[in-house]
C-alpha atoms as a PDB file:
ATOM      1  CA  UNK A   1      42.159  83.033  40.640  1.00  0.00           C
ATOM      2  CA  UNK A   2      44.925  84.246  42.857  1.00  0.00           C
ATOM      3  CA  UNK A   3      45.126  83.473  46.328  1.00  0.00           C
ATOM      4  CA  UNK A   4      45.108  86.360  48.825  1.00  0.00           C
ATOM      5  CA  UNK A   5      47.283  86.365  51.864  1.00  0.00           C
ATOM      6  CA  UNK A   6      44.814  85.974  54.192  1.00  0.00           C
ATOM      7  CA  UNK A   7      43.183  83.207  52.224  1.00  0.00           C
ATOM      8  CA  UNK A   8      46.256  80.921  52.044  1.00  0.00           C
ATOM      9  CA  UNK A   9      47.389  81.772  55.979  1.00  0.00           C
ATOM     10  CA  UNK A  10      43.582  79.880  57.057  1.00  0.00           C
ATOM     11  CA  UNK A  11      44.856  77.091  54.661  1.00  0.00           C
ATOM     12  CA  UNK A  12      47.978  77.053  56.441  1.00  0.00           C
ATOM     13  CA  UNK A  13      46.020  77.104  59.614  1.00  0.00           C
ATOM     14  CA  UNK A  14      43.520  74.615  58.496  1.00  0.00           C
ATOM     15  CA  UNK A  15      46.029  71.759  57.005  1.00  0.00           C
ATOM     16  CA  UNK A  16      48.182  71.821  60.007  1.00  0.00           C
ATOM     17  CA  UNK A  17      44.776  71.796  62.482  1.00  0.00           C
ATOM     18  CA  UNK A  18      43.376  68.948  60.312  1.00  0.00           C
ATOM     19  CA  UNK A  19      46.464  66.598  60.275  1.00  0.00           C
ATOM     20  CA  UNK A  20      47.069  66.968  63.837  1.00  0.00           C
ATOM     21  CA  UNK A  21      43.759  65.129  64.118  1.00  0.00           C
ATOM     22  CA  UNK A  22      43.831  61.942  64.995  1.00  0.00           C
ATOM     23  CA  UNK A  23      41.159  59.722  61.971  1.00  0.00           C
ATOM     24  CA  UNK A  24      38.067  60.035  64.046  1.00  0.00           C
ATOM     25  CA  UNK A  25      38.707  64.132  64.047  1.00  0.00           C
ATOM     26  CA  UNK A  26      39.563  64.352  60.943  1.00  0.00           C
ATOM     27  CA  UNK A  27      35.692  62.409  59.736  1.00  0.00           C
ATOM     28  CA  UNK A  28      34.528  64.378  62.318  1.00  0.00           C
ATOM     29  CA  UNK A  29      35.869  67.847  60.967  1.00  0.00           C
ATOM     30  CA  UNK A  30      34.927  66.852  57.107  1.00  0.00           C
ATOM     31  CA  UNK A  31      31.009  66.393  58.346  1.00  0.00           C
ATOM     32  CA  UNK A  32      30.623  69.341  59.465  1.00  0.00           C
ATOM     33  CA  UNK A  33      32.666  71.031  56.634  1.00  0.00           C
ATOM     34  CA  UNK A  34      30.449  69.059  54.690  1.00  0.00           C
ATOM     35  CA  UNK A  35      27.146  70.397  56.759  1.00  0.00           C
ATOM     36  CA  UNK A  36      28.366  74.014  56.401  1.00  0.00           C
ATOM     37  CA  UNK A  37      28.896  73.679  52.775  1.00  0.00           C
ATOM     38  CA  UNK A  38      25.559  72.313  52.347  1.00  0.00           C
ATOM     39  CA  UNK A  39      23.881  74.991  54.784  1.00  0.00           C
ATOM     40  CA  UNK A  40      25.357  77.787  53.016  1.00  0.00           C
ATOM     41  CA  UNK A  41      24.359  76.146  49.724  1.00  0.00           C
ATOM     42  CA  UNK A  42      20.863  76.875  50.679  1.00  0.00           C
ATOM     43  CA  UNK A  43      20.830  79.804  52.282  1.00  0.00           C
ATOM     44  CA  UNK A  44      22.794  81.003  48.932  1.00  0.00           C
ATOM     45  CA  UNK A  45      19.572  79.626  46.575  1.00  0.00           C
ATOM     46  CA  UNK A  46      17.331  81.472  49.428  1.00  0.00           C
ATOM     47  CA  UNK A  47      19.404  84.916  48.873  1.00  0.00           C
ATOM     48  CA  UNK A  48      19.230  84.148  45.012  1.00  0.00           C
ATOM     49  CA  UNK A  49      15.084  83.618  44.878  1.00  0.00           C
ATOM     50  CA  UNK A  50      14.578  86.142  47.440  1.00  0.00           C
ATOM     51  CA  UNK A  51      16.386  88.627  44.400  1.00  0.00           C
ATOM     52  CA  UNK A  52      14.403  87.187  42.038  1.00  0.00           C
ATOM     53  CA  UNK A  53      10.969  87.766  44.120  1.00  0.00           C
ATOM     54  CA  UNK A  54      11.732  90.331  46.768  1.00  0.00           C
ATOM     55  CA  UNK A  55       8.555  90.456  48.339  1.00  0.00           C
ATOM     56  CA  UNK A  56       9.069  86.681  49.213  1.00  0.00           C
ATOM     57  CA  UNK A  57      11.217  87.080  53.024  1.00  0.00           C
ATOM     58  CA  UNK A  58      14.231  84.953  54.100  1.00  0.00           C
ATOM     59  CA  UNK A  59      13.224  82.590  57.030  1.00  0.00           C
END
């Protein structure tokens, strides 16, 4: 999968953000990475049941 321009500028962006963090930010800054990832992993298997059954509503 090839990287688009815009994709590898944010992980410019990001790398340089996170290492300027001192080790508290950066545990700090891989939680919530690690919330959002998690978050969007359900919303995603909401989205995917709420196809499968589409009178069933998204909360």
């Amino acid at each position: 999968m090839t990287q688009t321009k815009g994709t590898v500028q944010r992980t410019v962006e990001f790398n340089t953000l996170f290492m300027n963090l001192n080790e508290k930010g950066q545990e700090a800054a891989l939680t919530v990475l690690k919330s959002l990832n998690f978050a969007q992993s359900v919303m995603n298997l909401k989205r995917e049941e709420n196809q499968r059954n589409p009178t069933k509503q998204l909360v």
